[in-house]
C-alpha atoms as a PDB file:
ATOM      1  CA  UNK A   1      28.013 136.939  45.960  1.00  0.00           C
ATOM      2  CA  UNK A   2      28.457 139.922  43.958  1.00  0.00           C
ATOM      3  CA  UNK A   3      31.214 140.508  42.029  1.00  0.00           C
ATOM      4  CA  UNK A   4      33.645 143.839  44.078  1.00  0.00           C
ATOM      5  CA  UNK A   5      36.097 143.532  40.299  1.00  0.00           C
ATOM      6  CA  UNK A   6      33.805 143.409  37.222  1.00  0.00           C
ATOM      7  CA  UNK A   7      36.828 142.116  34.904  1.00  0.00           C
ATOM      8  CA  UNK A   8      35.389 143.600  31.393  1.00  0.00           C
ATOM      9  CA  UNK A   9      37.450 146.557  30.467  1.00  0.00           C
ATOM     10  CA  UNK A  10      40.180 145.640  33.091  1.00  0.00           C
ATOM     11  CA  UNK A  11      43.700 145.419  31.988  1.00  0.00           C
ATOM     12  CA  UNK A  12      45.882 142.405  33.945  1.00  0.00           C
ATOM     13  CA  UNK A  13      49.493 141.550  33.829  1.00  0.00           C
ATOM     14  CA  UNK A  14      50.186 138.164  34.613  1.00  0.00           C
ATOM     15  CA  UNK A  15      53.418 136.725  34.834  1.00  0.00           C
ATOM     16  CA  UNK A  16      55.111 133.235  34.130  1.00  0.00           C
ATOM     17  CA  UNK A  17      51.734 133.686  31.712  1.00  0.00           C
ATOM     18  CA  UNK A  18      53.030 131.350  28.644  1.00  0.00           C
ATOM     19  CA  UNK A  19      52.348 128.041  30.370  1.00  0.00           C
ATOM     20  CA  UNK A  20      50.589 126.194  33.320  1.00  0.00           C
ATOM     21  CA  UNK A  21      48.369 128.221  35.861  1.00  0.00           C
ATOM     22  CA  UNK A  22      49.436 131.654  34.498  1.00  0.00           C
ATOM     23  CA  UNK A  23      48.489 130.954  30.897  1.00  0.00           C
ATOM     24  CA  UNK A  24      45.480 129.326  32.309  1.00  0.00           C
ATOM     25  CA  UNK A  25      44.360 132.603  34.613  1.00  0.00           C
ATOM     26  CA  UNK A  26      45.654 134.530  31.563  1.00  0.00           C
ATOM     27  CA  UNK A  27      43.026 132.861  29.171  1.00  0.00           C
ATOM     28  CA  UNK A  28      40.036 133.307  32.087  1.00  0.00           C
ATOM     29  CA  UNK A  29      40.652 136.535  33.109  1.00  0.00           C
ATOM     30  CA  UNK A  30      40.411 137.923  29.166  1.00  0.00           C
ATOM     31  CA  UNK A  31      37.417 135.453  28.861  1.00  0.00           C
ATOM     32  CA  UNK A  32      35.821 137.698  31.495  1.00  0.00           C
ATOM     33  CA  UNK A  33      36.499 140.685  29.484  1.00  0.00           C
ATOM     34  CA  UNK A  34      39.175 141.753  30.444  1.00  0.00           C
ATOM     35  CA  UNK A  35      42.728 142.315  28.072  1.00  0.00           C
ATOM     36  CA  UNK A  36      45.781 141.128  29.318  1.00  0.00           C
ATOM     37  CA  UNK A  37      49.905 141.325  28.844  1.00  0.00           C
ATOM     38  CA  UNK A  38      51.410 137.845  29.247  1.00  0.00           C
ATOM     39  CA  UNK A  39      54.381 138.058  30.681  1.00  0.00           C
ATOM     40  CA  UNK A  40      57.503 135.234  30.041  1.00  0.00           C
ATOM     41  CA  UNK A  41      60.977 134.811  30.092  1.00  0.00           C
ATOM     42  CA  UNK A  42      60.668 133.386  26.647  1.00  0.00           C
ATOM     43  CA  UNK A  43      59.082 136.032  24.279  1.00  0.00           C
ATOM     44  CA  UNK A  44      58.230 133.495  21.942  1.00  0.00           C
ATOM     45  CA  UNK A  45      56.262 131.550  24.441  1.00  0.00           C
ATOM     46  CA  UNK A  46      54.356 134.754  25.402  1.00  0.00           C
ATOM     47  CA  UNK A  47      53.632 135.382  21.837  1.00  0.00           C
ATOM     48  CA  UNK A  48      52.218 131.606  21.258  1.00  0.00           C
ATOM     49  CA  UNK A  49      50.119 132.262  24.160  1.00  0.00           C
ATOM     50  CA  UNK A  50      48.659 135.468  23.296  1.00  0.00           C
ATOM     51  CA  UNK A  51      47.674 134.016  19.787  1.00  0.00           C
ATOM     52  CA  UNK A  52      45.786 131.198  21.576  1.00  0.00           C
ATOM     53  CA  UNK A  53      44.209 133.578  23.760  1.00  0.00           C
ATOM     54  CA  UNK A  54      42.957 135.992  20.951  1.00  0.00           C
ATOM     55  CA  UNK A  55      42.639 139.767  20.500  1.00  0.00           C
ATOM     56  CA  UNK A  56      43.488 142.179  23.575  1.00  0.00           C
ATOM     57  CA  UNK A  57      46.818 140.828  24.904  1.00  0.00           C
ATOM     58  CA  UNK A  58      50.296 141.773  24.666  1.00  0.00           C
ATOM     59  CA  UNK A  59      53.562 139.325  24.622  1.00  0.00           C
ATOM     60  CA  UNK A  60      55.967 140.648  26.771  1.00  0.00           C
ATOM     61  CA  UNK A  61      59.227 139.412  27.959  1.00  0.00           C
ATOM     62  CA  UNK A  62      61.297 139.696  31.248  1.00  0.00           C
ATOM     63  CA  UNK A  63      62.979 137.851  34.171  1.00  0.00           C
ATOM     64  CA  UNK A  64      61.132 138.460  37.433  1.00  0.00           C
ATOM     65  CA  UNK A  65      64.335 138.945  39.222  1.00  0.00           C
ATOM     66  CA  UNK A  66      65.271 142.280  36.993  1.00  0.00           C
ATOM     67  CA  UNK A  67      63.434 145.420  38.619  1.00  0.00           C
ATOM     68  CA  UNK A  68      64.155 147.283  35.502  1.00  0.00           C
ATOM     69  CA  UNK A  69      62.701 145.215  32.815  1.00  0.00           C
ATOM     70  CA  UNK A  70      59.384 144.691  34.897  1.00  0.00           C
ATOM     71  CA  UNK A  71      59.573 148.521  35.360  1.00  0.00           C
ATOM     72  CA  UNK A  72      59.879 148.507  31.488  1.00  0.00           C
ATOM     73  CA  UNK A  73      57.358 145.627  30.872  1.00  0.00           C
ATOM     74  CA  UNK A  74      54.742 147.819  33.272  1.00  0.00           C
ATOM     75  CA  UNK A  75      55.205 150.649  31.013  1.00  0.00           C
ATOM     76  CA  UNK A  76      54.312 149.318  27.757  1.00  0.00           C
ATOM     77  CA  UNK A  77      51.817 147.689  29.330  1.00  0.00           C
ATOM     78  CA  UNK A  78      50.068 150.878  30.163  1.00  0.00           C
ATOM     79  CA  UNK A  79      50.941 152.927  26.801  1.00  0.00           C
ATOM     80  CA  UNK A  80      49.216 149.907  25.125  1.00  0.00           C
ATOM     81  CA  UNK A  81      46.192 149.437  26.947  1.00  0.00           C
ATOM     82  CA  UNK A  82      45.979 152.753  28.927  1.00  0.00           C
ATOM     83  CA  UNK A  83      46.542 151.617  32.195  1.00  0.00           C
ATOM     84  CA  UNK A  84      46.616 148.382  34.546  1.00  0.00           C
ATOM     85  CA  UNK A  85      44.503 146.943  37.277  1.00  0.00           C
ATOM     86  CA  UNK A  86      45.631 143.446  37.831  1.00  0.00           C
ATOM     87  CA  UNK A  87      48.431 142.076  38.491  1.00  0.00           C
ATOM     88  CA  UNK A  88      49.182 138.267  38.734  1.00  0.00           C
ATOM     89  CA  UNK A  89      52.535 137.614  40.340  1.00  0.00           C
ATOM     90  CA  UNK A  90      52.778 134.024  39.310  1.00  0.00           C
ATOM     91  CA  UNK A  91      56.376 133.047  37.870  1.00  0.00           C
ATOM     92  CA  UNK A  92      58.404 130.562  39.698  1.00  0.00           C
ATOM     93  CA  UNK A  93      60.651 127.793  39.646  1.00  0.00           C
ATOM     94  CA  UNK A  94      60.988 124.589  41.911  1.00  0.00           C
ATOM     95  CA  UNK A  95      64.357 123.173  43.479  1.00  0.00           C
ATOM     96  CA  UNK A  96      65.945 120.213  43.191  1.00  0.00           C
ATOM     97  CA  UNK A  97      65.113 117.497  46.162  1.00  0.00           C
ATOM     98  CA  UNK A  98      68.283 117.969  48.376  1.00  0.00           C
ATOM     99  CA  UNK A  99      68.567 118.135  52.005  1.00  0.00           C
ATOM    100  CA  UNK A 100      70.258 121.656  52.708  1.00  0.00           C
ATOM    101  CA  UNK A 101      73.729 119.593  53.343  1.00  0.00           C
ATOM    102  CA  UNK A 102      73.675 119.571  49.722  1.00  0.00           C
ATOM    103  CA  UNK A 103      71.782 121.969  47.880  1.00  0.00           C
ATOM    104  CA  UNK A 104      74.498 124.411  48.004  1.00  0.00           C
ATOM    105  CA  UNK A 105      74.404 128.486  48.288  1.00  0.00           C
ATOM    106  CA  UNK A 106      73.808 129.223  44.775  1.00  0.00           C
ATOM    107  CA  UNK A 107      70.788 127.197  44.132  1.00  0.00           C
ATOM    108  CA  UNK A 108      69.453 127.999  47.125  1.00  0.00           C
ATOM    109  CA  UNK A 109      69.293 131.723  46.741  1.00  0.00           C
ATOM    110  CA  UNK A 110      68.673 131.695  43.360  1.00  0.00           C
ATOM    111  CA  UNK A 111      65.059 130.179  44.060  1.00  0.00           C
ATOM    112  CA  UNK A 112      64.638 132.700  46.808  1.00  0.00           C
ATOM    113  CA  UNK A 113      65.992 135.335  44.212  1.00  0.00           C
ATOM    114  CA  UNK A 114      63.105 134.053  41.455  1.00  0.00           C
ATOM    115  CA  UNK A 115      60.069 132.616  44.249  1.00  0.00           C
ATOM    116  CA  UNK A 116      60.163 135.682  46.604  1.00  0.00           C
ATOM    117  CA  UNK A 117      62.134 138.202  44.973  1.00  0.00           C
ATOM    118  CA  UNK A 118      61.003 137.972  42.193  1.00  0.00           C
ATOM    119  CA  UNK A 119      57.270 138.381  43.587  1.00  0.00           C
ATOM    120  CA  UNK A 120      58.501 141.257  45.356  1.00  0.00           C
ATOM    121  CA  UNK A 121      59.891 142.751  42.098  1.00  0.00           C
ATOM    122  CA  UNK A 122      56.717 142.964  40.400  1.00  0.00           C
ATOM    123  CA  UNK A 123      55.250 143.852  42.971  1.00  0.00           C
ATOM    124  CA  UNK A 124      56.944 146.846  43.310  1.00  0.00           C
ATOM    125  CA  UNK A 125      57.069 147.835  39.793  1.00  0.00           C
ATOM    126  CA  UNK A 126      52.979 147.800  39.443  1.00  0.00           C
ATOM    127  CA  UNK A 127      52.095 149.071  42.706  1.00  0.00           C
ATOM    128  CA  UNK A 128      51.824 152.867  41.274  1.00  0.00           C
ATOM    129  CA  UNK A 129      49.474 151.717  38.850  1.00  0.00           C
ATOM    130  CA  UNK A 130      47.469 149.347  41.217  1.00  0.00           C
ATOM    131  CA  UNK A 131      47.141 152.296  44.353  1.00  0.00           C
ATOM    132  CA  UNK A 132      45.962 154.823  41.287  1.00  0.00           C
ATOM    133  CA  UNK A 133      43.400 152.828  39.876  1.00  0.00           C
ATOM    134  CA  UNK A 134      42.247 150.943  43.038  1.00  0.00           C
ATOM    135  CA  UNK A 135      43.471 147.873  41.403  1.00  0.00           C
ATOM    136  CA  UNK A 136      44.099 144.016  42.832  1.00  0.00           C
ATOM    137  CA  UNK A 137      47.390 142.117  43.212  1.00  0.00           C
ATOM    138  CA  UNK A 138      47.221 138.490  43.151  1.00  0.00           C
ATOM    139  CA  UNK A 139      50.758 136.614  44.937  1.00  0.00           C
ATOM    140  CA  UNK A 140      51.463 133.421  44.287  1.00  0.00           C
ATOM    141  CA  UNK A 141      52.328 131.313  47.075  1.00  0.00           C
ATOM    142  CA  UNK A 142      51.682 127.967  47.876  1.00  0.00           C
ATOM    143  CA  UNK A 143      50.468 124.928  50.357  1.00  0.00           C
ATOM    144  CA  UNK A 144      54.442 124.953  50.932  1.00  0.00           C
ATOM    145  CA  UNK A 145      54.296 127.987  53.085  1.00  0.00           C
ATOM    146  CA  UNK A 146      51.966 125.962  55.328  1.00  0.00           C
ATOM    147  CA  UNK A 147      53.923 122.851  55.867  1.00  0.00           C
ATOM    148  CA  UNK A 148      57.340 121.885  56.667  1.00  0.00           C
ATOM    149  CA  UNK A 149      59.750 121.886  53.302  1.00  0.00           C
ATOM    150  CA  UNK A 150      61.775 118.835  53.838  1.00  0.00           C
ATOM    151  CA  UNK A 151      63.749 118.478  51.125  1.00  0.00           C
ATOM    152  CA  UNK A 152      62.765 121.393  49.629  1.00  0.00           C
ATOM    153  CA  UNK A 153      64.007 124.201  51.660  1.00  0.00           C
ATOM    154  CA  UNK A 154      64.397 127.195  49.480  1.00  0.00           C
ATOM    155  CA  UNK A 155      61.282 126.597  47.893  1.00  0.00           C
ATOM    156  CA  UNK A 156      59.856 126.599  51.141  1.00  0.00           C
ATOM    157  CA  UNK A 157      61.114 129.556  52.663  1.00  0.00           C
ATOM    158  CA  UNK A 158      60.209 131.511  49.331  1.00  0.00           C
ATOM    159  CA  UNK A 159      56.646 130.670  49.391  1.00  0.00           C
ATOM    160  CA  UNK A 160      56.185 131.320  53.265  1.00  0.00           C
ATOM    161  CA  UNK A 161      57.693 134.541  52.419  1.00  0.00           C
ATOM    162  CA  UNK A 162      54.866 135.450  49.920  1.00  0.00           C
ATOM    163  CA  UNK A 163      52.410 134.502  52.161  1.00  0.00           C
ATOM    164  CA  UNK A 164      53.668 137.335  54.149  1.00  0.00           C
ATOM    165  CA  UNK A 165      54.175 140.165  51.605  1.00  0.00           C
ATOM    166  CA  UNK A 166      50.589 139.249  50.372  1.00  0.00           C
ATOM    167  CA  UNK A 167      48.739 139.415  54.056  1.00  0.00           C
ATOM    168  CA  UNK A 168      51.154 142.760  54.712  1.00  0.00           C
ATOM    169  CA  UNK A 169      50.054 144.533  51.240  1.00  0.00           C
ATOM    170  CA  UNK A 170      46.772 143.622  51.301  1.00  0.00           C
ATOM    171  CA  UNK A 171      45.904 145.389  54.554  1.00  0.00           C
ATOM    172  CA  UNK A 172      48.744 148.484  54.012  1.00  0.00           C
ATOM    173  CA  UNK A 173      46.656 148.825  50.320  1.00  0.00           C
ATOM    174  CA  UNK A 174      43.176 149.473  52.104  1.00  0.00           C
ATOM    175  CA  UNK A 175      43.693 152.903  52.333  1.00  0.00           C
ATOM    176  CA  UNK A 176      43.577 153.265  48.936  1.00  0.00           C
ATOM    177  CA  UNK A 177      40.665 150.924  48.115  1.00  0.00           C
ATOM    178  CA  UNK A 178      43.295 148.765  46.234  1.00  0.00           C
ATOM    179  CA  UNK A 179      43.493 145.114  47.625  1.00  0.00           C
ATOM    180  CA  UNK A 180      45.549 141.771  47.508  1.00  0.00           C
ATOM    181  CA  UNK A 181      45.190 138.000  47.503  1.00  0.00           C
ATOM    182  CA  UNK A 182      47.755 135.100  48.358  1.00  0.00           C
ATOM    183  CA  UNK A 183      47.433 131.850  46.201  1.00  0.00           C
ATOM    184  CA  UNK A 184      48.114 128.794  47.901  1.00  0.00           C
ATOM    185  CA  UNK A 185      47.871 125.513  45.287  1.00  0.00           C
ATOM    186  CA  UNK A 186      48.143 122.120  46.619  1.00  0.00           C
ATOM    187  CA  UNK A 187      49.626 119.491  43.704  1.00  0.00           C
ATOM    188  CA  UNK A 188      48.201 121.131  40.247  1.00  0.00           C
ATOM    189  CA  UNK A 189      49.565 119.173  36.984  1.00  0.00           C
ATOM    190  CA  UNK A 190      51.996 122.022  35.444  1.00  0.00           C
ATOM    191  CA  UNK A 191      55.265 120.768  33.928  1.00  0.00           C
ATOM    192  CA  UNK A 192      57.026 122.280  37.400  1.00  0.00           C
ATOM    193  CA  UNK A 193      55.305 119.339  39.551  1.00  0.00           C
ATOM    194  CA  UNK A 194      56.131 116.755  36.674  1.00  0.00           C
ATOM    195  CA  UNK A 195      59.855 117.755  36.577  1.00  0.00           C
ATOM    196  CA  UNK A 196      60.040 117.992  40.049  1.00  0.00           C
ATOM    197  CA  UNK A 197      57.920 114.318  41.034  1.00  0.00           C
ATOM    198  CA  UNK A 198      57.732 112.723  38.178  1.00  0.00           C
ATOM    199  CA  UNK A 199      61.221 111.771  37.570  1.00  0.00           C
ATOM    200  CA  UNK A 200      61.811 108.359  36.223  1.00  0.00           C
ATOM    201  CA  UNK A 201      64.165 106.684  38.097  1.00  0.00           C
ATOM    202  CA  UNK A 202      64.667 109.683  40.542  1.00  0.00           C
ATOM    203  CA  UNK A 203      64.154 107.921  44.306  1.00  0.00           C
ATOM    204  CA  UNK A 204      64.020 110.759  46.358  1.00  0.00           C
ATOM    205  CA  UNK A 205      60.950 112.643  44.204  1.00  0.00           C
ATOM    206  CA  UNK A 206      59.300 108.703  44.714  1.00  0.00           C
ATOM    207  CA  UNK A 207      59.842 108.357  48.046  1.00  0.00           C
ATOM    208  CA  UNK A 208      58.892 111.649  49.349  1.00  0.00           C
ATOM    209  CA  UNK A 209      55.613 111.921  47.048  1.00  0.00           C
ATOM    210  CA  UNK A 210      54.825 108.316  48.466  1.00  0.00           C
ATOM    211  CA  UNK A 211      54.655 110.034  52.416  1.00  0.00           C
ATOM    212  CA  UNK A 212      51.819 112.374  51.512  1.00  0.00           C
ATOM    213  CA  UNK A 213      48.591 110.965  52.037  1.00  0.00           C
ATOM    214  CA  UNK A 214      46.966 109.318  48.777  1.00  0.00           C
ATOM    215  CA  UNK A 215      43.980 112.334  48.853  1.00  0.00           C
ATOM    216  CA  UNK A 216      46.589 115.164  48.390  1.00  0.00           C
ATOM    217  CA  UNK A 217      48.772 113.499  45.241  1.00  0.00           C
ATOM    218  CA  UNK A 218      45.496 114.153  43.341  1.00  0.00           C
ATOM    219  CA  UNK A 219      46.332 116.826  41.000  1.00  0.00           C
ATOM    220  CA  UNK A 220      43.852 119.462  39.844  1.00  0.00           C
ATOM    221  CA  UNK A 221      44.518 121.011  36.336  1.00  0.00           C
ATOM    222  CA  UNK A 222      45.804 124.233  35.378  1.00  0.00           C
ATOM    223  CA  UNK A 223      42.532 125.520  34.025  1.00  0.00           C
ATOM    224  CA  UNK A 224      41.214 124.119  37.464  1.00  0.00           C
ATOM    225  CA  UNK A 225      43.310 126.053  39.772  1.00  0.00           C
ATOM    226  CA  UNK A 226      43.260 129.400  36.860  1.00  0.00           C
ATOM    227  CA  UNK A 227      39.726 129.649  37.698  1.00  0.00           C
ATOM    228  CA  UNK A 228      39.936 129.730  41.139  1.00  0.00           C
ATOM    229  CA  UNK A 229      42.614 132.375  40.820  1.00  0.00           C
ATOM    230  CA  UNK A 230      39.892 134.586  38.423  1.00  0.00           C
ATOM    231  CA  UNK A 231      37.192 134.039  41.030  1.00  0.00           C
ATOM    232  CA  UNK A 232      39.154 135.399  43.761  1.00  0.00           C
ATOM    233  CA  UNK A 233      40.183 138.419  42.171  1.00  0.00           C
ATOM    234  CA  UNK A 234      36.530 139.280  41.171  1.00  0.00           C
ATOM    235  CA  UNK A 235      35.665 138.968  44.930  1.00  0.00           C
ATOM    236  CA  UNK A 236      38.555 140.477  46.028  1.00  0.00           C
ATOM    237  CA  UNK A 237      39.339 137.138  48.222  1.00  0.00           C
ATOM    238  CA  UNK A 238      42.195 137.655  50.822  1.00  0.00           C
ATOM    239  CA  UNK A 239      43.323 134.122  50.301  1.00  0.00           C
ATOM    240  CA  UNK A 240      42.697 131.796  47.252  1.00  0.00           C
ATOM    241  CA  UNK A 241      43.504 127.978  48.118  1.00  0.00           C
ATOM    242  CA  UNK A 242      43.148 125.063  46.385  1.00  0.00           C
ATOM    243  CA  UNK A 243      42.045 122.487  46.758  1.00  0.00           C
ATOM    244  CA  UNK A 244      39.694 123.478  49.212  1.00  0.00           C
ATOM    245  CA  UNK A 245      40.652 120.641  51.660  1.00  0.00           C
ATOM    246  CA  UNK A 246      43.708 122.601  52.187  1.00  0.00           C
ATOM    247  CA  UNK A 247      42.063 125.320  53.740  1.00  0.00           C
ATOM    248  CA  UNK A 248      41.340 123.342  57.217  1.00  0.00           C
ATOM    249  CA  UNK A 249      45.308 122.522  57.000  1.00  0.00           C
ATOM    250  CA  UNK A 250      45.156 126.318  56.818  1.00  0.00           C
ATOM    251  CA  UNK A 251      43.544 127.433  59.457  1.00  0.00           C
ATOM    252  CA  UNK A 252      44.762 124.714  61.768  1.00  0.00           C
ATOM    253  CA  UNK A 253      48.574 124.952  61.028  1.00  0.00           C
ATOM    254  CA  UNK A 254      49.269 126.571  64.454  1.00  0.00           C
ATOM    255  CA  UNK A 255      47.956 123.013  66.612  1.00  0.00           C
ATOM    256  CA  UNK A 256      49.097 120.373  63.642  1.00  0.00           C
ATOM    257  CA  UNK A 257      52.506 121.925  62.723  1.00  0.00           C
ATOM    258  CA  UNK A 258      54.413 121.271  65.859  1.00  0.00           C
ATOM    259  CA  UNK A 259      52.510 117.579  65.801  1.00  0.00           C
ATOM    260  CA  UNK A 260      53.772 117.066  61.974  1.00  0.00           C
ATOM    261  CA  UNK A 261      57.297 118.708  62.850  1.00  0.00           C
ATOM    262  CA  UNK A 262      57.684 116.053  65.796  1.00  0.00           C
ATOM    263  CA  UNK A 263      56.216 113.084  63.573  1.00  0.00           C
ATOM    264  CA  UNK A 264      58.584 113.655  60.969  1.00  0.00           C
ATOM    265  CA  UNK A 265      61.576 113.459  63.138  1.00  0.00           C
ATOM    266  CA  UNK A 266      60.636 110.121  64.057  1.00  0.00           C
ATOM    267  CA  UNK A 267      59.442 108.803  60.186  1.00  0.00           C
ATOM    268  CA  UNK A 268      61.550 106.493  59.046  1.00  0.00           C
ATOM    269  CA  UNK A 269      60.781 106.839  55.299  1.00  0.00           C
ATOM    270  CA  UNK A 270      61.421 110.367  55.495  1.00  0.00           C
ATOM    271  CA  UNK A 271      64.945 110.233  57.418  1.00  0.00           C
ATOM    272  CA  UNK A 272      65.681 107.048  54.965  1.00  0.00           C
ATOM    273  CA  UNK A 273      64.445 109.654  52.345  1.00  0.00           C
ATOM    274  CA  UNK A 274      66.517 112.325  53.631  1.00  0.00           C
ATOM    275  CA  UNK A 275      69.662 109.651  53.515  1.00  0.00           C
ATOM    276  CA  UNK A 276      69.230 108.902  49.484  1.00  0.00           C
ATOM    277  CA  UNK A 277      69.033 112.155  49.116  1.00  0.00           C
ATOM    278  CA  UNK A 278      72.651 112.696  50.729  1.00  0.00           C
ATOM    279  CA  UNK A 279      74.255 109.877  49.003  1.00  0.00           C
ATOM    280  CA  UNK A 280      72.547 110.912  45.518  1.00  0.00           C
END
């Protein structure tokens, strides 16, 4: 298929860029030829990063959920390099396992503040540059915006709301030959799935990865699911998911999700799940 975004002599702005899948679409997209700002929290992180990556990046540092400092980030971006034309909306953070009984109002909008709003922050501060130079966004969702978040509500919610914004910006930045793709990734092996399944001693992360079915609890790498990312934005893809099984899930979600929602009220490892969860 021929390639709609030859990446050499792009510039690309990827955030949560230090570790994981962003330092790993980081690394592929300048591979490609093209130079990239890696954008952290932790400016020391970003720096590391950069210095693995090589010559034609930029450390930067900023919380997604402050519209001024990715406003600020944006800029230097451009009075380095001269511009920008990709944009990887990537940073996130995962919730603890509570039911919503639990979770309590300030965790629960502060992932919606970092997993959506955040997205919707950057978005917003590099959509000037994307419209003028018929650039591509990339928003990271997630297989969580297909499926029902038991136990993981705000995370949920966040990452159905991406899926949105992504499919909405995409076809509102055709008219300026500027386009947009929404990641979904299934289990990948960052440090966010570790903390968040592989607990020791934590019974709720055990018993709720133990329901999904043994094919899915496979995890690809980050250099894996980085590559898939930097593939899609060369072809411009409307929707990157992996692993690929996922995408019948995808496209089926409107017949299986009212059969899943039913089957779950009736599991009796999940509602026992759901109950540990309470008491822990």
């Amino acid at each position: 298929m021929k390639t709609q975004l030859p990446l050499p002599g792009k510039v690309a702005l990827v955030t949560g860029g230090a570790r994981g899948i962003g330092f790993e679409t980081a690394r592929q997209l300048h591979e490609r030829g093209a130079s990239v700002a890696v954008l952290d929290l932790d400016l020391d992180a970003a720096q590391s990063a950069c210095e693995q990556i090589g010559a034609r990046t930029l450390p930067l540092a900023a919380d997604v959920t402050d519209s001024a400092a990715l406003r600020r980030a944006v800029s230097v971006t451009v009075e380095h390099f001269g511009g920008l034309d990709i944009a990887v909306a990537n940073a996130g953070v995962a919730p603890p396992m509570k039911p919503m009984t639990k979770i309590g109002g300030e965790v629960f909008e502060r992932i919606v503040e970092v997993d959506l709003l955040g997205v919707w922050r950057t978005v917003d501060a590099v959509l000037p540059q994307i419209v003028a130079r018929r650039g591509h966004v990339v928003v990271v969702a997630s297989v969580a915006a297909f499926a029902p978040g038991v136990l993981s509500a705000p995370y949920a919610v966040s990452k159905a709301g991406v899926e949105q914004l992504g499919r909405a910006l995409r076809t509102e930045l055709k008219i300026h030959g500027a386009s947009a793709s929404v990641a979904y990734f299934g289990f990948i092996d960052t440090d966010m799935v570790r903390d968040a399944f592989d607990g020791i001693g934590d019974p709720v992360a055990q018993r709720l990865q133990a329901l999904f079915p043994s094919f899915t609890r496979k995890r690809q790498t980050p250099a894996q699911a980085g590559a898939v990312v930097v593939n899609g934005i060369e072809q411009r893809a409307a929707r990157i998911i992996t692993p690929s099984y996922w995408r019948v899930y995808s496209v089926l979600r409107g017949v299986l999700n009212p059969i899943i929602d039913r089957s779950m009220e009736r599991d009796k490892r999940l509602l026992e799940a759901i109950r540990v969860a309470e008491r822990a």
